[in-house]
C-alpha atoms as a PDB file:
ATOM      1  CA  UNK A   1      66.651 -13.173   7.753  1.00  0.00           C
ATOM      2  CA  UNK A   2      63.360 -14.819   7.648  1.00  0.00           C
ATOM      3  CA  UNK A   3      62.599 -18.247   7.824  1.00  0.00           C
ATOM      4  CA  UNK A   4      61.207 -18.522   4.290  1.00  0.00           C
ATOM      5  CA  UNK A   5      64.306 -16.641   3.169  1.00  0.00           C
ATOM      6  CA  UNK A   6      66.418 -19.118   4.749  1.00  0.00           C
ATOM      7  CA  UNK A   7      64.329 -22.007   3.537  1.00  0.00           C
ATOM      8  CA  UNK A   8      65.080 -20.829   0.004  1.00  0.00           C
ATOM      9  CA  UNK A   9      69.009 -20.406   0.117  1.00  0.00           C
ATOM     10  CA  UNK A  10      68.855 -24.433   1.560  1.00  0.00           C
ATOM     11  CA  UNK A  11      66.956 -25.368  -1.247  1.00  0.00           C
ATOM     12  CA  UNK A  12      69.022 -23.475  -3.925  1.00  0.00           C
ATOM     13  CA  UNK A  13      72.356 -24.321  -2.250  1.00  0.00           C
ATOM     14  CA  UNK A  14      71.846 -27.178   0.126  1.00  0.00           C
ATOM     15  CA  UNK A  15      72.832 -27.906   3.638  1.00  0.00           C
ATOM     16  CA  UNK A  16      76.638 -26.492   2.890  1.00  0.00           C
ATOM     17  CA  UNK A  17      77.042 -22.961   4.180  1.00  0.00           C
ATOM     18  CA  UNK A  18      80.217 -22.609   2.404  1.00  0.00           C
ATOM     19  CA  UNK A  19      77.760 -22.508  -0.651  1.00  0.00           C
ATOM     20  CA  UNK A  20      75.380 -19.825   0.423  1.00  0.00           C
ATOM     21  CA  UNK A  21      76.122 -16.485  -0.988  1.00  0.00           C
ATOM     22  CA  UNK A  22      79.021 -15.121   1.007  1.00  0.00           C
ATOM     23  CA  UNK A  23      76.524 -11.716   1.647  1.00  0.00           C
ATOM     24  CA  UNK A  24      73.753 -13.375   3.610  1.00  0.00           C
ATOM     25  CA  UNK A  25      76.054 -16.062   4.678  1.00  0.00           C
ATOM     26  CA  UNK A  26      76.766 -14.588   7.814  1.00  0.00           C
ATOM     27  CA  UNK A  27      73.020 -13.514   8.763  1.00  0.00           C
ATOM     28  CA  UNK A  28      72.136 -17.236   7.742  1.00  0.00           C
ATOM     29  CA  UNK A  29      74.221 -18.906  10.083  1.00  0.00           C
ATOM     30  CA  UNK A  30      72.894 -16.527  12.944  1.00  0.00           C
ATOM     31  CA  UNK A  31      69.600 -17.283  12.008  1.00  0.00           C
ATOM     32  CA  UNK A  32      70.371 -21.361  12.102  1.00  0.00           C
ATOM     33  CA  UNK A  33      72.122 -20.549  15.056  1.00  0.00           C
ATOM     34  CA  UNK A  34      69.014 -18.955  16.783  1.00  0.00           C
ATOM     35  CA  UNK A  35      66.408 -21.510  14.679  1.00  0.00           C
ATOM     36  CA  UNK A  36      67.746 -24.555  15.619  1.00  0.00           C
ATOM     37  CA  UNK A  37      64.608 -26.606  15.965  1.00  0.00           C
ATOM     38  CA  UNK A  38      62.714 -25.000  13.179  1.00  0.00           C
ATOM     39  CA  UNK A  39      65.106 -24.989  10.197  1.00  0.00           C
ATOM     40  CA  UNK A  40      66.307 -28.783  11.082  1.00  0.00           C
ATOM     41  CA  UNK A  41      63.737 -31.001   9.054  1.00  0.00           C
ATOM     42  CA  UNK A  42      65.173 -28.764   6.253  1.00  0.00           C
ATOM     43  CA  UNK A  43      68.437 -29.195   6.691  1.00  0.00           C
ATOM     44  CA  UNK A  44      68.514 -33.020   7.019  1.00  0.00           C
ATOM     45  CA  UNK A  45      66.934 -32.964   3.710  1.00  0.00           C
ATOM     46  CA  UNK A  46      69.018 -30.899   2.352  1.00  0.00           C
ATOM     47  CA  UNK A  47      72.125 -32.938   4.006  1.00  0.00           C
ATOM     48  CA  UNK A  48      70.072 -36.600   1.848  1.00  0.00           C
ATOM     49  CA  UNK A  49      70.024 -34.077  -1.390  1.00  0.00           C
ATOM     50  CA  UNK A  50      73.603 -33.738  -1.311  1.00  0.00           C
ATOM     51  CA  UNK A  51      74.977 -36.640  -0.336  1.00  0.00           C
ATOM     52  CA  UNK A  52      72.464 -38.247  -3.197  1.00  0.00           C
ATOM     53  CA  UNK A  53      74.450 -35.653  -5.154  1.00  0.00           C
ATOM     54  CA  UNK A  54      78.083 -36.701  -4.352  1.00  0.00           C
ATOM     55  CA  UNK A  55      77.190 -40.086  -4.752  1.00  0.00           C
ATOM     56  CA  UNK A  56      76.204 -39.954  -8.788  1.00  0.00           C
ATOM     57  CA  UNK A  57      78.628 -40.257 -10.922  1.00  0.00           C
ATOM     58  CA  UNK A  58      79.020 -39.733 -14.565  1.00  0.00           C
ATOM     59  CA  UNK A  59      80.330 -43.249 -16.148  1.00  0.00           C
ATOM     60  CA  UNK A  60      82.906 -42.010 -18.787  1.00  0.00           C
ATOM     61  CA  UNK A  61      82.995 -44.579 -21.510  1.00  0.00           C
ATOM     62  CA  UNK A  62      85.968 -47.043 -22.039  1.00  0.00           C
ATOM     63  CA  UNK A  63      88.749 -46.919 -24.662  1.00  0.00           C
ATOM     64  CA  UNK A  64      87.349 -50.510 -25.465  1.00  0.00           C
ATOM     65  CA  UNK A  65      83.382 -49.077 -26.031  1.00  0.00           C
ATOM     66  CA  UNK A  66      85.257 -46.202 -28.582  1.00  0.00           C
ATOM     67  CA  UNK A  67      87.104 -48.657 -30.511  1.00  0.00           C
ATOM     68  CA  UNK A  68      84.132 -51.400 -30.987  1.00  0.00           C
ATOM     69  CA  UNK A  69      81.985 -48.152 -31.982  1.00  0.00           C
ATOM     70  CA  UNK A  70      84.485 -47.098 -34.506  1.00  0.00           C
ATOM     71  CA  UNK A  71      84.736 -51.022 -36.052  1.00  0.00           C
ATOM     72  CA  UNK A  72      80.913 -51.077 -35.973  1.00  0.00           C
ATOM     73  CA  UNK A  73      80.459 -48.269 -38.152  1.00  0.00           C
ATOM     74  CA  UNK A  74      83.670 -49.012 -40.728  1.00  0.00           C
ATOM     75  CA  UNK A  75      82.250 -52.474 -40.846  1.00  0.00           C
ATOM     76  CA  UNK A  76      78.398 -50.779 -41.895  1.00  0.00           C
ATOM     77  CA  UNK A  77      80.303 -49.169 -44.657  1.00  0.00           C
ATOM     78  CA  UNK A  78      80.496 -45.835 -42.724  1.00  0.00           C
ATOM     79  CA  UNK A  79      83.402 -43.560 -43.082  1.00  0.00           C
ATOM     80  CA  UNK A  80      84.076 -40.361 -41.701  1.00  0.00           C
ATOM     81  CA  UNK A  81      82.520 -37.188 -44.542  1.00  0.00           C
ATOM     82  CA  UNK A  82      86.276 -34.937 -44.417  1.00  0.00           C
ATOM     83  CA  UNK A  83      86.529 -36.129 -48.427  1.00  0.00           C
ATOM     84  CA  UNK A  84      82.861 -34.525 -48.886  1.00  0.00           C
ATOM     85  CA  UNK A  85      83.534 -31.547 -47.311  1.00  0.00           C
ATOM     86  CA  UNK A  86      86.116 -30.174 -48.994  1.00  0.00           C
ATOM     87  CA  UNK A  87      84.371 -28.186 -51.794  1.00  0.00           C
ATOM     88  CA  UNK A  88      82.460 -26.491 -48.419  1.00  0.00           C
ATOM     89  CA  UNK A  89      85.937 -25.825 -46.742  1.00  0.00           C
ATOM     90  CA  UNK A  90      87.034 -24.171 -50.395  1.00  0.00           C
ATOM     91  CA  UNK A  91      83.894 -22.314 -50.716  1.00  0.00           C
ATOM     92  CA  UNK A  92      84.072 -20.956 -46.789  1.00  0.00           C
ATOM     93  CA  UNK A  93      88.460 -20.069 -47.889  1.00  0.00           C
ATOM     94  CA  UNK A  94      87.403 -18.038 -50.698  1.00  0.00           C
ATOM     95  CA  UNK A  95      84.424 -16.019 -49.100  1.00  0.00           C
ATOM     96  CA  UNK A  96      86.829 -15.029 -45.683  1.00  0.00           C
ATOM     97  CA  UNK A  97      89.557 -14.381 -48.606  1.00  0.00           C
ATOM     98  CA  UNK A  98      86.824 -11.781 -50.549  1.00  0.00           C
ATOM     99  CA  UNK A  99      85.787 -10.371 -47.045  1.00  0.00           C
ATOM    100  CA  UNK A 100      88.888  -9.949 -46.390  1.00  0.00           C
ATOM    101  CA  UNK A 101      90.402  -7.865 -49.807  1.00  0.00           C
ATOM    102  CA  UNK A 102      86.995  -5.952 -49.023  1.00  0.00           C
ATOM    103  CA  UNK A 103      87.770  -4.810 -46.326  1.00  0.00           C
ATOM    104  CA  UNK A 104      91.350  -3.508 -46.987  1.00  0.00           C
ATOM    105  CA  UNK A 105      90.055  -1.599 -50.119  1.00  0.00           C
ATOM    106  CA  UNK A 106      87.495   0.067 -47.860  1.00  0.00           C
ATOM    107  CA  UNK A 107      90.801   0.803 -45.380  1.00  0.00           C
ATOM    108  CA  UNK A 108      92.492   1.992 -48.651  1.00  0.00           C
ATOM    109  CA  UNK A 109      89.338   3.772 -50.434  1.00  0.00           C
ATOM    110  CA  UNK A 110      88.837   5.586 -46.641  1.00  0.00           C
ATOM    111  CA  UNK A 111      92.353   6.998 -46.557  1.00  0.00           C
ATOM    112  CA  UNK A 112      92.352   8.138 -49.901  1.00  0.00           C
ATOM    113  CA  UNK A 113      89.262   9.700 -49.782  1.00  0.00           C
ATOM    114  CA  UNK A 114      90.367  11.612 -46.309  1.00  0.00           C
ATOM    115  CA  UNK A 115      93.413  13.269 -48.013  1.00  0.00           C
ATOM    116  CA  UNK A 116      91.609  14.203 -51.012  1.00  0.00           C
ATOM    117  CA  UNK A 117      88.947  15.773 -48.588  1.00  0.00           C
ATOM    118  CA  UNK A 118      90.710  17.707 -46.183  1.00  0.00           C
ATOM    119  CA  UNK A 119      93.112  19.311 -49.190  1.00  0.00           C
ATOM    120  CA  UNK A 120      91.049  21.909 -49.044  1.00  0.00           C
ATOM    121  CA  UNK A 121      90.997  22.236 -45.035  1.00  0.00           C
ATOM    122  CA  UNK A 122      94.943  22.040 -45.029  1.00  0.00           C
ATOM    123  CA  UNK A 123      95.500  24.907 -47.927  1.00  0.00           C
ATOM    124  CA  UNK A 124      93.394  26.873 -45.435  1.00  0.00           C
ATOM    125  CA  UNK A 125      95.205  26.310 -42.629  1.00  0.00           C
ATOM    126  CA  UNK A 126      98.641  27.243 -44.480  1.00  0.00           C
ATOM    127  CA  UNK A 127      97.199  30.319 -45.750  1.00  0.00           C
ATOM    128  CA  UNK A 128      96.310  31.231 -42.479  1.00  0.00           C
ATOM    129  CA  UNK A 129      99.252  30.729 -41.087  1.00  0.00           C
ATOM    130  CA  UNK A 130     100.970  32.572 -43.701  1.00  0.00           C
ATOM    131  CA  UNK A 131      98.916  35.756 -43.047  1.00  0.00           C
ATOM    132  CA  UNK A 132     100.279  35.527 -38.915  1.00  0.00           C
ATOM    133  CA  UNK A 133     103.886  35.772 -40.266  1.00  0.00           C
ATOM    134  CA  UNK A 134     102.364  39.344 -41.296  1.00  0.00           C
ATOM    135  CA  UNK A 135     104.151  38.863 -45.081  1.00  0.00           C
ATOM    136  CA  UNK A 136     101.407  41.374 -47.218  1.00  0.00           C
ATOM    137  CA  UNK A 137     100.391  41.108 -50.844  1.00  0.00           C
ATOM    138  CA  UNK A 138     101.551  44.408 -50.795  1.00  0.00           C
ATOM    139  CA  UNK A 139     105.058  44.100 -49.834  1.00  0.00           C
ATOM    140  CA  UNK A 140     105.794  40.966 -51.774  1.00  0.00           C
ATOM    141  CA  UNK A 141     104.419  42.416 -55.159  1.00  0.00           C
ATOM    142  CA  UNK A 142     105.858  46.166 -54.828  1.00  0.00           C
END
């Protein structure tokens, strides 16, 4: 572990060795362990980062803010576009229904088109068999 290497997993993943990369965690903490002096301007910044970082927190809005938002905009005249949208929602319905029924007449055309195909292959493979039994034209015909 170098020092610069070191320097770089603090700065990625702060002062918290449980958040190092569990393969050079071990080599790390040697090296801080060795390193004490050099590595500890870095680590005390790293230690302000994250506290900095558990400190913030993310203000959810209140039930109240929703509500006044909502009675703004129905107030403004605004309602909510579902009545607009339904010619799209028919439009997107019938296209999935087409690519759909598509795609089970290519199942069906596919089939169809594989027995027709290998009739041939499978007349072939009868008369073949048909000629191990050992039965000759011969025989059969007199």
């Amino acid at each position: 572990m170098t020092s610069e290497r070191f320097l770089a997993l603090v700065a990625a993943y702060g002062a918290d060795a449980r958040r190092w990369p569990e393969a050079e965690r071990a080599v790390a903490l040697a090296y801080a362990a060795a390193h004490p002096d050099a590595i500890a301007p870095a680590l005390a910044k790293a230690e302000e980062a994250d506290a900095l970082l558990q400190a913030s927190r993310v203000a959810h809005p209140s039930v109240a803010l929703r509500d006044r938002i909502i009675a703004s905009a129905a107030g403004a005249g605004l309602k909510a576009r579902r009545e607009g949208r339904r010619w799209l929602d028919r439009l997107v319905l019938a296209l999935g229904a087409g690519w759909a029924a598509a795609a089970c007449a290519g199942v069906v055309a596919g089939v169809m088109m594989t027995t027709w195909l290998t009739a041939d292959i499978q007349a072939e493979a009868v008369l073949y068999q048909a000629s191990l039994l050992g039965v000759d034209d011969a025989e059969v015909l007199g």
